[in-house]
PDB file of N, CA and C in Angstrom:
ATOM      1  N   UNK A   1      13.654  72.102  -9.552  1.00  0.00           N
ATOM      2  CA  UNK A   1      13.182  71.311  -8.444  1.00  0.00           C
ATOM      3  C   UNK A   1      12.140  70.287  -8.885  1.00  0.00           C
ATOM      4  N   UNK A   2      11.254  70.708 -10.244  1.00  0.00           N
ATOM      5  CA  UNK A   2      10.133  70.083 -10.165  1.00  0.00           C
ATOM      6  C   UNK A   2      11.169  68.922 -11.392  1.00  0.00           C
ATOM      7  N   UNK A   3      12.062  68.629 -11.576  1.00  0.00           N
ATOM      8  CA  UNK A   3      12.513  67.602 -12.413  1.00  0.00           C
ATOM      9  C   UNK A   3      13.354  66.924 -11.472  1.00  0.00           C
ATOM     10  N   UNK A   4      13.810  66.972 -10.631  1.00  0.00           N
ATOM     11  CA  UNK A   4      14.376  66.525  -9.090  1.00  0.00           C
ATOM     12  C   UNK A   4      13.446  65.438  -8.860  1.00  0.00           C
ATOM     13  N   UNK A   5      12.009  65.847  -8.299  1.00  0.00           N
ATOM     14  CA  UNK A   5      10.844  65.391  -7.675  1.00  0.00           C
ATOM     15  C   UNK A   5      10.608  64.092  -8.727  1.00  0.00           C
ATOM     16  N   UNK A   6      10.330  64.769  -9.960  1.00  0.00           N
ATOM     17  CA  UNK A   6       9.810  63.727 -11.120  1.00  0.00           C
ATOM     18  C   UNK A   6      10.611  62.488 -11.175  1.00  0.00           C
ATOM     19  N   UNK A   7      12.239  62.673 -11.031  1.00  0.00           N
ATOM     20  CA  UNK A   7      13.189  61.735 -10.870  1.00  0.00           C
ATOM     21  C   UNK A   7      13.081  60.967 -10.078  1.00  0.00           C
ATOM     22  N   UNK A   8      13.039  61.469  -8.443  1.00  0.00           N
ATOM     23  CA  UNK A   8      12.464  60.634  -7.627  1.00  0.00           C
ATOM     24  C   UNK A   8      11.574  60.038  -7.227  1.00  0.00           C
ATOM     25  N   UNK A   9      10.277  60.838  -8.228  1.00  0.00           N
ATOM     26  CA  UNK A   9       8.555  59.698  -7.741  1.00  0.00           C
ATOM     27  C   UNK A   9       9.394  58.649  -9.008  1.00  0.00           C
ATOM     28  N   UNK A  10       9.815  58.814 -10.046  1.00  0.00           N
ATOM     29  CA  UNK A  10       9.753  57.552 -11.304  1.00  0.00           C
ATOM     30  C   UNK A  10      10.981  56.571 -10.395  1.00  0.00           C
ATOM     31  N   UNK A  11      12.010  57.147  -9.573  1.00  0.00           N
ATOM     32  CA  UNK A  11      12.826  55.854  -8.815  1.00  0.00           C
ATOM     33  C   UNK A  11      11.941  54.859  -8.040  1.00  0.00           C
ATOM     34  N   UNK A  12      11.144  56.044  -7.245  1.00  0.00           N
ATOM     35  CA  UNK A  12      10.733  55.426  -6.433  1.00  0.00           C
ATOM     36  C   UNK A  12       9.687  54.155  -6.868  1.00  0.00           C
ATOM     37  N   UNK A  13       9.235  54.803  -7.895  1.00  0.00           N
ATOM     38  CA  UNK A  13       7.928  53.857  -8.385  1.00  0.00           C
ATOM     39  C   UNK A  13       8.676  52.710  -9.056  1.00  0.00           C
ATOM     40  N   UNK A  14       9.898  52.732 -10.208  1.00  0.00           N
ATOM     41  CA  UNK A  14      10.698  51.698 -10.170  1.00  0.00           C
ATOM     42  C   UNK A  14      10.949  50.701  -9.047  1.00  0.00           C
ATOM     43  N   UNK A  15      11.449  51.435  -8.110  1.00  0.00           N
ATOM     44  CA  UNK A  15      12.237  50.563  -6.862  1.00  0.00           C
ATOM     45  C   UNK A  15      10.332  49.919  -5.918  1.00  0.00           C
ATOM     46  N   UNK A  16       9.179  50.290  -5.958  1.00  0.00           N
ATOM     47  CA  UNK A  16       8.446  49.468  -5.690  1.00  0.00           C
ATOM     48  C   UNK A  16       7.844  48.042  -6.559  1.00  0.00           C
ATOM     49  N   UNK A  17       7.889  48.862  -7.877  1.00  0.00           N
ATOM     50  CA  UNK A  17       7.546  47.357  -8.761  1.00  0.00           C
ATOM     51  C   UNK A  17       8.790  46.272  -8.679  1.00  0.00           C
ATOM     52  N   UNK A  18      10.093  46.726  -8.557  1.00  0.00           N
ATOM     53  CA  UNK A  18      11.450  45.886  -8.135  1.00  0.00           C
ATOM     54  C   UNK A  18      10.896  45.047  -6.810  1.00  0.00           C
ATOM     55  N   UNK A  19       9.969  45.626  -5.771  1.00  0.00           N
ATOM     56  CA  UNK A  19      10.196  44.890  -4.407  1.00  0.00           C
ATOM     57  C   UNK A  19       8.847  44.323  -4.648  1.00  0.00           C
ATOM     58  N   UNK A  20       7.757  44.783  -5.257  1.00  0.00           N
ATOM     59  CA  UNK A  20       6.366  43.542  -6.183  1.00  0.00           C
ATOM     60  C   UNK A  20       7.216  42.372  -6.721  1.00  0.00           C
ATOM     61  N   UNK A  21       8.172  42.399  -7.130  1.00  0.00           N
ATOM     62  CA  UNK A  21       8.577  41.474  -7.992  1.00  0.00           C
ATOM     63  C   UNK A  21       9.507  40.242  -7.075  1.00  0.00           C
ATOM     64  N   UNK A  22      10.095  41.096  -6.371  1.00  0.00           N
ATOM     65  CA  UNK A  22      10.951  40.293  -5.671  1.00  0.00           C
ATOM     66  C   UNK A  22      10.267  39.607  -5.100  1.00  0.00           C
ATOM     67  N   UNK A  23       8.804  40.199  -4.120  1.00  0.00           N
ATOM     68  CA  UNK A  23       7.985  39.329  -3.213  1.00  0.00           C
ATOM     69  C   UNK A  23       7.146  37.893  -4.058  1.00  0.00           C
ATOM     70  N   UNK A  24       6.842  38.316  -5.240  1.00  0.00           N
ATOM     71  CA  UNK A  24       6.545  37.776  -6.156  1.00  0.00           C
ATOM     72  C   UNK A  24       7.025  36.401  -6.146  1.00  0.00           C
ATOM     73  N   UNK A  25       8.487  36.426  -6.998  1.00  0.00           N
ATOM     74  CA  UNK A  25       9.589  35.292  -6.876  1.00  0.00           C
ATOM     75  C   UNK A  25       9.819  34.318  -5.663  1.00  0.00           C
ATOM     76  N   UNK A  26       9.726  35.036  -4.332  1.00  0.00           N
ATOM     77  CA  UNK A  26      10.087  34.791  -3.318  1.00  0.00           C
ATOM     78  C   UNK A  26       8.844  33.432  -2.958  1.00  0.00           C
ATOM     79  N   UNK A  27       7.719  33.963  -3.695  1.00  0.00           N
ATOM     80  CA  UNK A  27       6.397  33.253  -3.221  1.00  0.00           C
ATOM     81  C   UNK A  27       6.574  31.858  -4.158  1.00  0.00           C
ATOM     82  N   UNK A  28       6.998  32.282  -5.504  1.00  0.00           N
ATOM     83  CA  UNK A  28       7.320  31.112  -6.458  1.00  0.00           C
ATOM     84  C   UNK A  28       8.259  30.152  -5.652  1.00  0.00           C
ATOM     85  N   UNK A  29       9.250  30.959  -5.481  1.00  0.00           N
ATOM     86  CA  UNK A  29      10.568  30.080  -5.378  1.00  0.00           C
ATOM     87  C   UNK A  29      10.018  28.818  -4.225  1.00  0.00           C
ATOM     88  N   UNK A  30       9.229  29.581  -3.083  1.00  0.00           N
ATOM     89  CA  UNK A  30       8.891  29.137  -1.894  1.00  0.00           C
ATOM     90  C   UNK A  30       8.234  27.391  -2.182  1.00  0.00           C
ATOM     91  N   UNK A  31       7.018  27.902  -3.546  1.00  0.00           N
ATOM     92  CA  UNK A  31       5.992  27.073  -3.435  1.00  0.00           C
ATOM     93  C   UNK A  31       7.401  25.742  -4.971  1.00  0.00           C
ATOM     94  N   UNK A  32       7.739  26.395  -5.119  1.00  0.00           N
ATOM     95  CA  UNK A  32       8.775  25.419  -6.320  1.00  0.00           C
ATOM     96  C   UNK A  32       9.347  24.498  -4.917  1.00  0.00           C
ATOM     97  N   UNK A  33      10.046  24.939  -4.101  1.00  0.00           N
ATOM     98  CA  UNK A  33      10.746  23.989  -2.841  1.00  0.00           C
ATOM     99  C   UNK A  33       9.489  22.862  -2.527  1.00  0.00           C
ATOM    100  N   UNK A  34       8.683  23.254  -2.222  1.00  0.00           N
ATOM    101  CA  UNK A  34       7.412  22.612  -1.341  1.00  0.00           C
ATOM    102  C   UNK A  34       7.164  21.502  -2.310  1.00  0.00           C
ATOM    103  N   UNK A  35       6.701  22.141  -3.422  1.00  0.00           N
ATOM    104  CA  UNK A  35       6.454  21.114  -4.761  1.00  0.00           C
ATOM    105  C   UNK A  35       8.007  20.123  -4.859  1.00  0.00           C
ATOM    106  N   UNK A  36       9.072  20.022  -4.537  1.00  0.00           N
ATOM    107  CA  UNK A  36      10.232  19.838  -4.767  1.00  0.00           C
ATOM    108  C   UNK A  36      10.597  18.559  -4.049  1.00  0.00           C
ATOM    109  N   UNK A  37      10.264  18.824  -2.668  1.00  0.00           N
ATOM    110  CA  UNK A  37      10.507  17.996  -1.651  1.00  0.00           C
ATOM    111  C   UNK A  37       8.980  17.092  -1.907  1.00  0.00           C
ATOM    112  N   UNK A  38       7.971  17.539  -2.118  1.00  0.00           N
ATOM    113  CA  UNK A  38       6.269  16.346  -2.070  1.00  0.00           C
ATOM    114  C   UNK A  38       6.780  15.700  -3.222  1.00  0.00           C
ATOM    115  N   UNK A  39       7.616  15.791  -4.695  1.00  0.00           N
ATOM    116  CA  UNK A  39       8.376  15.259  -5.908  1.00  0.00           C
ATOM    117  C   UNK A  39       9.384  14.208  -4.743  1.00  0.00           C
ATOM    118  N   UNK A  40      10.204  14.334  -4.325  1.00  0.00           N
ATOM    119  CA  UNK A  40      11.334  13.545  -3.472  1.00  0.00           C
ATOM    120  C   UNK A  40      11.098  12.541  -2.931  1.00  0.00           C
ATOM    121  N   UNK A  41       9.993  13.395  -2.102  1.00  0.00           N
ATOM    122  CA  UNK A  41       9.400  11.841  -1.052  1.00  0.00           C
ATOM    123  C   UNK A  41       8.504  10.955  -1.789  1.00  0.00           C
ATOM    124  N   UNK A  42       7.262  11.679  -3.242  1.00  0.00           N
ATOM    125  CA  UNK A  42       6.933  10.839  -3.903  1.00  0.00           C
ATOM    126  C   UNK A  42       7.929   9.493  -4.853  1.00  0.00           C
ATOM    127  N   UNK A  43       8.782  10.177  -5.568  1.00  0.00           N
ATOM    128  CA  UNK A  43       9.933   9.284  -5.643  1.00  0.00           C
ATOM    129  C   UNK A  43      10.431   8.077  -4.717  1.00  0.00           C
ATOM    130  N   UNK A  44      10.537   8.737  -3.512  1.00  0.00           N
ATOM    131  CA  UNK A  44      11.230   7.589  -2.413  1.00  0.00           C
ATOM    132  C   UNK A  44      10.264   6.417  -2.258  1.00  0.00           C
ATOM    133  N   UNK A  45       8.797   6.998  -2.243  1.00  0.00           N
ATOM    134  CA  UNK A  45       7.698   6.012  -2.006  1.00  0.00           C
ATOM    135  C   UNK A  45       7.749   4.827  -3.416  1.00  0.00           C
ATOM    136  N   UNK A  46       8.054   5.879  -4.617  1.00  0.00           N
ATOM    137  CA  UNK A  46       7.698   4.876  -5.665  1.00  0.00           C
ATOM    138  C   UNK A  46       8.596   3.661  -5.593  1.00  0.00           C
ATOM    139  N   UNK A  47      10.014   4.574  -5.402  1.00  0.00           N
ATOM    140  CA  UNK A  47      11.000   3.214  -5.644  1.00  0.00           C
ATOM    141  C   UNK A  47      10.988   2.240  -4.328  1.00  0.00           C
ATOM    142  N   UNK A  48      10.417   2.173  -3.413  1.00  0.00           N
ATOM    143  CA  UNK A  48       9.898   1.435  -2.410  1.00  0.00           C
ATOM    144  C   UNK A  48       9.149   0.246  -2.614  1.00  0.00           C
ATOM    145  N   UNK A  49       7.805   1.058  -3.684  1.00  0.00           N
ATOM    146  CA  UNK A  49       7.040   0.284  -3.818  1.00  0.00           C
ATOM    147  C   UNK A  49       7.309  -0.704  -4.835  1.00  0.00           C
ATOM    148  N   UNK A  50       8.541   0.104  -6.133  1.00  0.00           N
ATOM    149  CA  UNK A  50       8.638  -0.896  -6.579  1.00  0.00           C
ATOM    150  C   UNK A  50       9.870  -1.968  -6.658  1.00  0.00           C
ATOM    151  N   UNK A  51      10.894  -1.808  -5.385  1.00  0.00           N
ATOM    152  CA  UNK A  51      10.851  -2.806  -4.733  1.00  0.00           C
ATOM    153  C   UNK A  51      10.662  -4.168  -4.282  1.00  0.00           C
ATOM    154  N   UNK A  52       9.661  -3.536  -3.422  1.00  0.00           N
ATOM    155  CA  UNK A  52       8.339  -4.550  -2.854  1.00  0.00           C
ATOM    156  C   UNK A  52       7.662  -5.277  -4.105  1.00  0.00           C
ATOM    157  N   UNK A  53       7.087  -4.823  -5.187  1.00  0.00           N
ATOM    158  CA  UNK A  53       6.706  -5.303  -6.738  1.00  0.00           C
ATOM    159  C   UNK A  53       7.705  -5.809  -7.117  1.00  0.00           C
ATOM    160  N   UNK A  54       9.322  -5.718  -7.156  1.00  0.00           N
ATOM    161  CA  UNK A  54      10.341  -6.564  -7.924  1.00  0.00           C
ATOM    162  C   UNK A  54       9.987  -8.124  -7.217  1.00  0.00           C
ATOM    163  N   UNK A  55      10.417  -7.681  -5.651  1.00  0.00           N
ATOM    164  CA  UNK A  55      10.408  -8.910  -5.006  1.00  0.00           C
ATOM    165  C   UNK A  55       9.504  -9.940  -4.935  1.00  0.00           C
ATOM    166  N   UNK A  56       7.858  -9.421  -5.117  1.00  0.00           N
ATOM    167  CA  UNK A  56       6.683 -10.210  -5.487  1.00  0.00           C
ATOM    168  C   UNK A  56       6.873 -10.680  -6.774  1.00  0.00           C
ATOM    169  N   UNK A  57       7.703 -10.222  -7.847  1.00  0.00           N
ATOM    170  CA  UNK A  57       7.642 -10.851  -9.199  1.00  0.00           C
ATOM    171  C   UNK A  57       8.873 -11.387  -8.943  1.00  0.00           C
ATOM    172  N   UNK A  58       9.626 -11.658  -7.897  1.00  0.00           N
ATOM    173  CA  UNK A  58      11.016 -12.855  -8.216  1.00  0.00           C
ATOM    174  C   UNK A  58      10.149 -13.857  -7.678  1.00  0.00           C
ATOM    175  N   UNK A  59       9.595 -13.783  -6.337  1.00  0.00           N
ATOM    176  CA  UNK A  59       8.939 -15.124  -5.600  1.00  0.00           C
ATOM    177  C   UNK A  59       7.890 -15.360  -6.554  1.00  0.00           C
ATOM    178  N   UNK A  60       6.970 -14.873  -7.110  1.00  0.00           N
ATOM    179  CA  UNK A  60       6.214 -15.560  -8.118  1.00  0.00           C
ATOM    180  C   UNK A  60       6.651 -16.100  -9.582  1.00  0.00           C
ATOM    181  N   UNK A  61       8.042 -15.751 -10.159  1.00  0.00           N
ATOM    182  CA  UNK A  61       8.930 -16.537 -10.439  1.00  0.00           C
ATOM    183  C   UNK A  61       9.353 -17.527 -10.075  1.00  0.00           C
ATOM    184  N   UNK A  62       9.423 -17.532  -9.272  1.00  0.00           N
ATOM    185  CA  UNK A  62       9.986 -19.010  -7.940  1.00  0.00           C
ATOM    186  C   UNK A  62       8.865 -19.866  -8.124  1.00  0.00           C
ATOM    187  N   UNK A  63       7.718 -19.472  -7.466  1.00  0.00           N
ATOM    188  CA  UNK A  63       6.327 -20.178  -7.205  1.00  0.00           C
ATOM    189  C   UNK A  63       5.989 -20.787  -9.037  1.00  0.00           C
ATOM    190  N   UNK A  64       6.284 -19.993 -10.059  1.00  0.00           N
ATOM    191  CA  UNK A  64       6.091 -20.647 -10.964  1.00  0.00           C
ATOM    192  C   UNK A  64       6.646 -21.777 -11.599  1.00  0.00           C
ATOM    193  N   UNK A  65       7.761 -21.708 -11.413  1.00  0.00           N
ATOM    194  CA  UNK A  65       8.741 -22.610 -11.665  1.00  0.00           C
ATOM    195  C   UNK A  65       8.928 -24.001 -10.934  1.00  0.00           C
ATOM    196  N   UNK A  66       8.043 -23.635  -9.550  1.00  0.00           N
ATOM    197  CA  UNK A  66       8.273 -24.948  -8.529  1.00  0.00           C
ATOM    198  C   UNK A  66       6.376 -25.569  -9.203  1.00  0.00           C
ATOM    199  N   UNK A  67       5.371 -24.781  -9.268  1.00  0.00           N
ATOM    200  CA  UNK A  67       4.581 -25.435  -9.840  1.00  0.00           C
ATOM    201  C   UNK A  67       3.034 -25.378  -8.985  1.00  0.00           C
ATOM    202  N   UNK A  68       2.079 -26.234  -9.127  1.00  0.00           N
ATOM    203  CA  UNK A  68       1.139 -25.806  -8.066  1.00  0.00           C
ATOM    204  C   UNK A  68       1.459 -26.893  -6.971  1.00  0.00           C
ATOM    205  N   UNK A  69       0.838 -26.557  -5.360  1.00  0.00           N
ATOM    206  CA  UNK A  69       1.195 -27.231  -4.714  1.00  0.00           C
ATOM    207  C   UNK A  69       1.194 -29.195  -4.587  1.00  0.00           C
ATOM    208  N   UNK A  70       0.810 -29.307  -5.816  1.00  0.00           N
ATOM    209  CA  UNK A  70       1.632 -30.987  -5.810  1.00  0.00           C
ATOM    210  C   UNK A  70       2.390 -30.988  -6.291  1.00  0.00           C
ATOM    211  N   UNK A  71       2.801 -30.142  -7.284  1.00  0.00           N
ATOM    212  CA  UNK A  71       3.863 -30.194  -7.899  1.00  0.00           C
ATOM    213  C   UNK A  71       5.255 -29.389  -6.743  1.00  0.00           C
ATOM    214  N   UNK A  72       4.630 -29.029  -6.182  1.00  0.00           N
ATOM    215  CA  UNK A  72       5.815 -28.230  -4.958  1.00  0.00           C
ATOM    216  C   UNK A  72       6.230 -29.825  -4.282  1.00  0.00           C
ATOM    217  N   UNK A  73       5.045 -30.447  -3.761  1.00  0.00           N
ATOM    218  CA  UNK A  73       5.685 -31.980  -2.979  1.00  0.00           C
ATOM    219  C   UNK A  73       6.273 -32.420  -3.552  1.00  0.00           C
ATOM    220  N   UNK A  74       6.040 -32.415  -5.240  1.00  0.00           N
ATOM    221  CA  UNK A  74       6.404 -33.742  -5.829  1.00  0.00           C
ATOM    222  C   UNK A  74       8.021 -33.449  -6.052  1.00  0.00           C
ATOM    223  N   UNK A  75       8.498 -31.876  -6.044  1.00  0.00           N
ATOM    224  CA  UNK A  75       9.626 -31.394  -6.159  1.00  0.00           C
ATOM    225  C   UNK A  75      10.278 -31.353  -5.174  1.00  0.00           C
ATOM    226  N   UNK A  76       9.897 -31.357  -4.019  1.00  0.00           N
ATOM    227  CA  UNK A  76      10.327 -31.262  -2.809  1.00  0.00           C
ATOM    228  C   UNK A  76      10.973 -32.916  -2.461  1.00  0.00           C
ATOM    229  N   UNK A  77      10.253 -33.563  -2.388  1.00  0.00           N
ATOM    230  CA  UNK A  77      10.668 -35.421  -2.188  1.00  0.00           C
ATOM    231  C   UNK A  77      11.637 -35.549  -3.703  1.00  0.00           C
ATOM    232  N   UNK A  78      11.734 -34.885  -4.407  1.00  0.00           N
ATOM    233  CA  UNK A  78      12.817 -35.399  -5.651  1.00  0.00           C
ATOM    234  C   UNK A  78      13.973 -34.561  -5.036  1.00  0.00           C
ATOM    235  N   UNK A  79      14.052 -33.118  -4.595  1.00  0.00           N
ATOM    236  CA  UNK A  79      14.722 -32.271  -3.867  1.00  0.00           C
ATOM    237  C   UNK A  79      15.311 -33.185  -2.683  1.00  0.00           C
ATOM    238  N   UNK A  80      14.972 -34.078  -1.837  1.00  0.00           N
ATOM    239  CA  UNK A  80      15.469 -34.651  -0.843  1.00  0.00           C
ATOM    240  C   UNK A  80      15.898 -35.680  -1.127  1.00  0.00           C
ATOM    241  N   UNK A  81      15.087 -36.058  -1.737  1.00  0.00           N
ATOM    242  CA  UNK A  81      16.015 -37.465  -2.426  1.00  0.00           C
ATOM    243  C   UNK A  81      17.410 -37.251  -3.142  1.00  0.00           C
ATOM    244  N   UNK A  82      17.486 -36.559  -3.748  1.00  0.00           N
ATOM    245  CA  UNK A  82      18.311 -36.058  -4.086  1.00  0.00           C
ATOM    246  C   UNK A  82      19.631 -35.385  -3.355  1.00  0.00           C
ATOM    247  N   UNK A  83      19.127 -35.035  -2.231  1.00  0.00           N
ATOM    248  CA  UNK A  83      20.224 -34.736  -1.169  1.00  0.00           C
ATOM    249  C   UNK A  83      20.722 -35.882  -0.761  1.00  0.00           C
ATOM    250  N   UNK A  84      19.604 -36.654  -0.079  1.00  0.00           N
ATOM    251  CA  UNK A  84      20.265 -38.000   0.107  1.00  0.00           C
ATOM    252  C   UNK A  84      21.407 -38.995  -0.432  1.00  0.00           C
ATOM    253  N   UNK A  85      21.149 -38.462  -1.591  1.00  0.00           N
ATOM    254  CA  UNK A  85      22.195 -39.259  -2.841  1.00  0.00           C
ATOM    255  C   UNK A  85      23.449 -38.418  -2.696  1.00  0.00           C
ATOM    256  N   UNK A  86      23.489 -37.241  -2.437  1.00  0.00           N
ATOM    257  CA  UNK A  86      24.471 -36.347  -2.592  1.00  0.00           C
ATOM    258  C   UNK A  86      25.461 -36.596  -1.036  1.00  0.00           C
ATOM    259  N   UNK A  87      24.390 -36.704  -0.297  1.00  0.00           N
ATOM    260  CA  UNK A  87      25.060 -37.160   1.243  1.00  0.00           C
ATOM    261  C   UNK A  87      25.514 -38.406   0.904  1.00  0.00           C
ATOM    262  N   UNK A  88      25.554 -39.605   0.509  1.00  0.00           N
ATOM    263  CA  UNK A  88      25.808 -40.994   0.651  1.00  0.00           C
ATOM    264  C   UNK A  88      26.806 -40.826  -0.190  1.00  0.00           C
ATOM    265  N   UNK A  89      27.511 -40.242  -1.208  1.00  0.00           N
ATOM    266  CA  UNK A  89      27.921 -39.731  -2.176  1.00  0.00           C
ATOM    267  C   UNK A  89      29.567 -39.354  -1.532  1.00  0.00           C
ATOM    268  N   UNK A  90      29.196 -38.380  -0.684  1.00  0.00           N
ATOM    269  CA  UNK A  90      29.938 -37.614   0.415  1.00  0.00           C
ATOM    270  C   UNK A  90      30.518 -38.349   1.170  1.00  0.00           C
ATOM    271  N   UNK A  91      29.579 -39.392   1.905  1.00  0.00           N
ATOM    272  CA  UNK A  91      30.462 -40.091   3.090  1.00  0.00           C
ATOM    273  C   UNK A  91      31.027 -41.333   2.190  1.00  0.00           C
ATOM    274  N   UNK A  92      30.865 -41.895   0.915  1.00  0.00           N
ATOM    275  CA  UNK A  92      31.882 -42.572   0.595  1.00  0.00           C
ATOM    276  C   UNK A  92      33.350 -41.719   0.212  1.00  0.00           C
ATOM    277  N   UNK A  93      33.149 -41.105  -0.258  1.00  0.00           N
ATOM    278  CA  UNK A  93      34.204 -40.786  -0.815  1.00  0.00           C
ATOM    279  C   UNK A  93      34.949 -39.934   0.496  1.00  0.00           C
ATOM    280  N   UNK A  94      34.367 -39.531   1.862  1.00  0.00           N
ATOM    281  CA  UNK A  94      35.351 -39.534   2.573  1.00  0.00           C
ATOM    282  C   UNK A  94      35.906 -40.741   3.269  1.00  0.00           C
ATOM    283  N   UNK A  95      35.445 -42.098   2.889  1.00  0.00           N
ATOM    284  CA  UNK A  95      35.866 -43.212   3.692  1.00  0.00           C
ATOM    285  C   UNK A  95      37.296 -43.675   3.067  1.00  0.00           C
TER     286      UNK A  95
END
């Protein structure tokens, strides 16, 4: 009887460090999700932001290339003039 007993306090004491352990994991696994999803949405924010940063470095591409603002007029009246020519251009050659 008394090797019966011994069998069953050492299961039993097995089968509690088994359910320490499980609760254990359960707490990991929990806080791994949490950490998982605040990773996701940080992600979503980054590629948002950089985005928003691509698009500020195409228009300041742009802005560089057109020049400082006299040089924007001075491109702008060569820009129209230039249409102009392209329109007069147009209606001859549909006449």
């Amino acid at each position: 009887m008394k090797d019966a007993s011994t069998l069953i306090s050492g299961i039993y004491y097995k089968v509690k460090l088994l359910v320490d352990h499980n609760k254990r994991l359960t707490l990991e696994i929990e806080s791994l999700k949490h950490q998982n999803l605040k990773l996701k949405n940080e992600l979503i924010s980054q590629d948002e932001l950089l985005q928003k940063l691509q698009m500020e470095f195409d228009e300041l591409k742009i802005n560089k290339t057109i020049g400082s603002d006299e040089d924007r007029e001075k491109n702008l009246v060569v820009i129209d003039e230039l249409v102009r020519r392209i329109d007069k251009s147009l209606n001859l050659l549909n006449k």
